[in-house]
Every structure is written in C-alpha cells, then in structure tokens.
C-alpha atoms as a PDB file:
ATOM      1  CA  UNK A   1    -114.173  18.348  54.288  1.00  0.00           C
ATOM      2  CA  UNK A   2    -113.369  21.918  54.907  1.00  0.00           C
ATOM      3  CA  UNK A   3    -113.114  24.167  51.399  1.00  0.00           C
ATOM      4  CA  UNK A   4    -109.962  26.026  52.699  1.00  0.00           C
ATOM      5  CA  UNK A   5    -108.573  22.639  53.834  1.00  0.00           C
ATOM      6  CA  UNK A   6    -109.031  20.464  50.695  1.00  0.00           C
ATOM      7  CA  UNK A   7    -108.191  24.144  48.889  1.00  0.00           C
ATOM      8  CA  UNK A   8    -104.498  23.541  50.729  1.00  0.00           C
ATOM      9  CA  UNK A   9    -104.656  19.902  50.345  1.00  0.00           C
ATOM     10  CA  UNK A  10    -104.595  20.307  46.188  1.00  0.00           C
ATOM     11  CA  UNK A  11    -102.599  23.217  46.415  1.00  0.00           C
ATOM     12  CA  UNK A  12    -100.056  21.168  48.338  1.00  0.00           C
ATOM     13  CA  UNK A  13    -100.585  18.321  45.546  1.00  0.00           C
ATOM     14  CA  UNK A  14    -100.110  20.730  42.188  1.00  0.00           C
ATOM     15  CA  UNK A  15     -97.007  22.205  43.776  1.00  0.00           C
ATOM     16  CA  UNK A  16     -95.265  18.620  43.992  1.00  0.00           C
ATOM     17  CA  UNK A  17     -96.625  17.355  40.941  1.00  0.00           C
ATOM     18  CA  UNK A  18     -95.401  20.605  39.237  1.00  0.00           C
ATOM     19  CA  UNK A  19     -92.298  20.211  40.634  1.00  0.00           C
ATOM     20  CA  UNK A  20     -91.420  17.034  40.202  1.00  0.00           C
ATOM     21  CA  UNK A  21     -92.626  17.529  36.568  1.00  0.00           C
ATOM     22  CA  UNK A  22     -90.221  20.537  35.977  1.00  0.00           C
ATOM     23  CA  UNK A  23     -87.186  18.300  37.640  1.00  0.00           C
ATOM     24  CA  UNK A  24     -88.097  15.284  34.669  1.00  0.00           C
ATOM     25  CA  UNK A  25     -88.508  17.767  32.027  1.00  0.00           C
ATOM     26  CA  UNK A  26     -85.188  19.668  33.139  1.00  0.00           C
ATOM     27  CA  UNK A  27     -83.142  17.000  32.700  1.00  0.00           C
ATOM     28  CA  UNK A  28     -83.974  15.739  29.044  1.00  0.00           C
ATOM     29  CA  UNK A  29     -82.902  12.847  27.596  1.00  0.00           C
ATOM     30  CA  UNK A  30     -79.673  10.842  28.546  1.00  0.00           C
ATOM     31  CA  UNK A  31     -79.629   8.410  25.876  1.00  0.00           C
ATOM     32  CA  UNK A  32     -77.180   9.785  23.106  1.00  0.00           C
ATOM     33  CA  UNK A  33     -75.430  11.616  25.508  1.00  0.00           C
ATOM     34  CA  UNK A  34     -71.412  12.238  25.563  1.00  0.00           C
ATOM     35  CA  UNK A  35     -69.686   9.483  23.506  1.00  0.00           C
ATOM     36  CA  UNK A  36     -72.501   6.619  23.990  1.00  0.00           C
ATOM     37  CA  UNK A  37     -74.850   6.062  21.163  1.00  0.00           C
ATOM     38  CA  UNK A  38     -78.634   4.753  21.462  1.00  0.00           C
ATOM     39  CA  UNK A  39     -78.014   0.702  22.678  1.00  0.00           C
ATOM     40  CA  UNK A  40     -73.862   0.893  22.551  1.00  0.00           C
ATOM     41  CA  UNK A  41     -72.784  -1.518  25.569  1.00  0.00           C
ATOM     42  CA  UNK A  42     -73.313  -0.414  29.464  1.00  0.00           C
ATOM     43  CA  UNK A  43     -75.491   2.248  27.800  1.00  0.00           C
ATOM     44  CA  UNK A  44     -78.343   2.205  30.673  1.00  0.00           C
ATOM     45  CA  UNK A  45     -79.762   5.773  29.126  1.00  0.00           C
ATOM     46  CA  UNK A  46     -82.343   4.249  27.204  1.00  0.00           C
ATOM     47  CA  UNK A  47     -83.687   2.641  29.535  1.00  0.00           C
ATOM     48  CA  UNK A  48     -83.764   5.802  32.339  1.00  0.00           C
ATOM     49  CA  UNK A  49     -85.207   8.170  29.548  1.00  0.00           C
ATOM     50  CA  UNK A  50     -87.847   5.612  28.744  1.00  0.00           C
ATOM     51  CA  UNK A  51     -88.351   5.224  32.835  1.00  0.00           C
ATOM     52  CA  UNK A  52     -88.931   9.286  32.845  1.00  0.00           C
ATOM     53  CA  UNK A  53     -91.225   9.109  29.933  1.00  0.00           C
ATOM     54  CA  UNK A  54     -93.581   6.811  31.702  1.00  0.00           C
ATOM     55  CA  UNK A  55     -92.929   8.902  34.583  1.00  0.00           C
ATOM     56  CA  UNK A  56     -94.155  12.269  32.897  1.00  0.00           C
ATOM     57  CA  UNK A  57     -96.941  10.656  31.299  1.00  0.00           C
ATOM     58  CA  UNK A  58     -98.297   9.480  34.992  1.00  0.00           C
ATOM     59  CA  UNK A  59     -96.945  12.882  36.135  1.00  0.00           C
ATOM     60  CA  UNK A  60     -99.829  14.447  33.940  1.00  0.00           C
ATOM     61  CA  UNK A  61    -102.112  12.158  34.825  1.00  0.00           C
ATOM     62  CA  UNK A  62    -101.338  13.283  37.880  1.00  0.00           C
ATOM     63  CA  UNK A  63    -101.805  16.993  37.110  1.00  0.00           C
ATOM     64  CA  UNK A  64    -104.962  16.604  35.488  1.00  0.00           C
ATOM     65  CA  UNK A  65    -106.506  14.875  38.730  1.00  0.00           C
ATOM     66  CA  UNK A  66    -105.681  17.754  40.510  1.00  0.00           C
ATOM     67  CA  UNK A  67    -107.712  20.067  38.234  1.00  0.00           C
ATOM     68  CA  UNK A  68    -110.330  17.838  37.978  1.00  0.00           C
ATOM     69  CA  UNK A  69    -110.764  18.328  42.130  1.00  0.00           C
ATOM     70  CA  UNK A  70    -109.921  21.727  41.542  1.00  0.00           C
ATOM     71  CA  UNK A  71    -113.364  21.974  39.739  1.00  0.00           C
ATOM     72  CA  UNK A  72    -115.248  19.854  42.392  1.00  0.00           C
ATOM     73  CA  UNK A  73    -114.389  22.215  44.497  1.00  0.00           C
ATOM     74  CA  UNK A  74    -115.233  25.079  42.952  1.00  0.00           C
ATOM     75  CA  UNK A  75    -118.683  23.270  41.380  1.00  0.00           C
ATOM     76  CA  UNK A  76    -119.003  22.779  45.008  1.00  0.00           C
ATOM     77  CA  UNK A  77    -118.981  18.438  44.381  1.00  0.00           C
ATOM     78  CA  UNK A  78    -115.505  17.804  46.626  1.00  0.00           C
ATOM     79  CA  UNK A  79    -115.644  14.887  48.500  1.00  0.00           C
ATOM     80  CA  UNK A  80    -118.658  13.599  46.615  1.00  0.00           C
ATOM     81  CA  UNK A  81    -118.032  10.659  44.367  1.00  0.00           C
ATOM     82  CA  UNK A  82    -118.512  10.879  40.664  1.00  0.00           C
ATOM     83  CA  UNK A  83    -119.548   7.321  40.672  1.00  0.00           C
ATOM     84  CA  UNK A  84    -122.719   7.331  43.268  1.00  0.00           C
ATOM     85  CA  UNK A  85    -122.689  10.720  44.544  1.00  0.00           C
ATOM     86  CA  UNK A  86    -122.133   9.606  48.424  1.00  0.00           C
ATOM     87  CA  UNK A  87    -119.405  11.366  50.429  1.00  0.00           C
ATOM     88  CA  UNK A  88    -115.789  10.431  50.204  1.00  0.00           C
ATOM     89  CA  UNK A  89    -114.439   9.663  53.781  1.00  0.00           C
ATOM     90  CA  UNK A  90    -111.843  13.304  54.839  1.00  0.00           C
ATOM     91  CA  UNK A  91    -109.168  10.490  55.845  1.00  0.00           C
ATOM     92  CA  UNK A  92    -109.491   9.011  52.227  1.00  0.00           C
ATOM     93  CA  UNK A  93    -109.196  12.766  51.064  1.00  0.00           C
ATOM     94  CA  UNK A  94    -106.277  13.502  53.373  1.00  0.00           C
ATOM     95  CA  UNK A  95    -104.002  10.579  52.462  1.00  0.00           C
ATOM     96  CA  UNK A  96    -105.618  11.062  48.396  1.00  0.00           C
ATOM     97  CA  UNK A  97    -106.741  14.925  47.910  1.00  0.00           C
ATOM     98  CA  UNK A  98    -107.301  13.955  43.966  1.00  0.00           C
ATOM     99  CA  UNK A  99    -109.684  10.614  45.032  1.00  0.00           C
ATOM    100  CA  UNK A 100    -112.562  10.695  42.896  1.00  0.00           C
ATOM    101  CA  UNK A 101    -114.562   7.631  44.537  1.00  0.00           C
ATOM    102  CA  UNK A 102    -114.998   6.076  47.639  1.00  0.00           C
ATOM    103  CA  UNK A 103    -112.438   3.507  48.476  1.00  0.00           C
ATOM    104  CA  UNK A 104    -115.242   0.432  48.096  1.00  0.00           C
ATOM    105  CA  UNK A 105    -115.990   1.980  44.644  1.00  0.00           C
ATOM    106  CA  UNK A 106    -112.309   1.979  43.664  1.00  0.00           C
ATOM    107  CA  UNK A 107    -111.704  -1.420  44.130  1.00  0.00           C
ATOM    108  CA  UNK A 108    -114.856  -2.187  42.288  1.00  0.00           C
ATOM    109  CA  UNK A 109    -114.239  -0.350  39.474  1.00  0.00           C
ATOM    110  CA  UNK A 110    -110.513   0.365  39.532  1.00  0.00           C
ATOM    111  CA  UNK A 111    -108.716   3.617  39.807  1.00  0.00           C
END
C-alpha cells in the first residue's frame, strides 16, 4: 500500500477513535445522577456507565492499534504481518488500516 495512503487511512482512524473517545469521556457517569441512587428501581445508569466503560477500554485498545501501525509505517513494516512477515492484502488494509495479520492468520490465531 501507498505510505501517504495508509498515512490517511490511520489518520482517518485516530481522528474517530479520538473522537468517539472524547464523546464517552465527556459524558461521565450517569449512575448516581439527579435523585436516583446506584441500583434504586428503573435505574438503567449502571448498567449504561458500565456499557461505556467497556466501551473506553476497547476504545483504547483501539487507539493503541493505531500507533502500533503508526510505527509500521514509519519502521517502514506496514502491510507486513507481524506473525509471518508476508504482505497484508490493501483491501484487508482499506476495510482494517490497524490489521496486524493476514486475514488466514487471524482466524488462526485470533485477533
């Protein structure tokens, strides 16, 4: 793949991850909120902030994926697998800018 392309590509990816980061992070907690305490009845907080908590934590999984590429790509190994070595298909890359293996590697070994 193209350097400035897969340079857009991640660029592209740590903007929405960023983003959608910020937006989680913004909002806070709703559980304790207003007159409700923690587990009073109809109180569906708890269960939303522990819903965004598992969503920041894959959030910054997220993030760190993207600098991991980041540093392929500057290392010059983008688009190379860190399993084997062999080139990671630019439509794998395009749909997946983070992908760190080939997609017969992935479901060999997992994610």
């Amino acid at each position: 793949m193209d350097p400035e392309r897969a340079r857009e590509l991640l660029e592209r990816e740590r903007t929405r991850v960023e983003e959608s980061l910020a937006a989680l992070q913004r909002e806070g907690p709703l559980e304790g909120d207003e007159r409700l305490e923690p587990g009073d009845v109809d109180s569906e907080d708890l269960y939303q902030d522990e819903f965004d908590a598992g969503r920041i934590e894959d959030l910054r999984r997220q993030l760190a994926a993207v600098q991991r590429a980041e540093e392929r790509l500057a290392a010059g190994t983008y688009g190379l697998s860190v399993v084997s070595g062999n080139p990671i298909p630019d439509a794998r890359l395009e749909a997946l800018p983070t992908a760190e293996t080939t997609i017969e590697e992935s479901e060999r070994y997992g994610p």
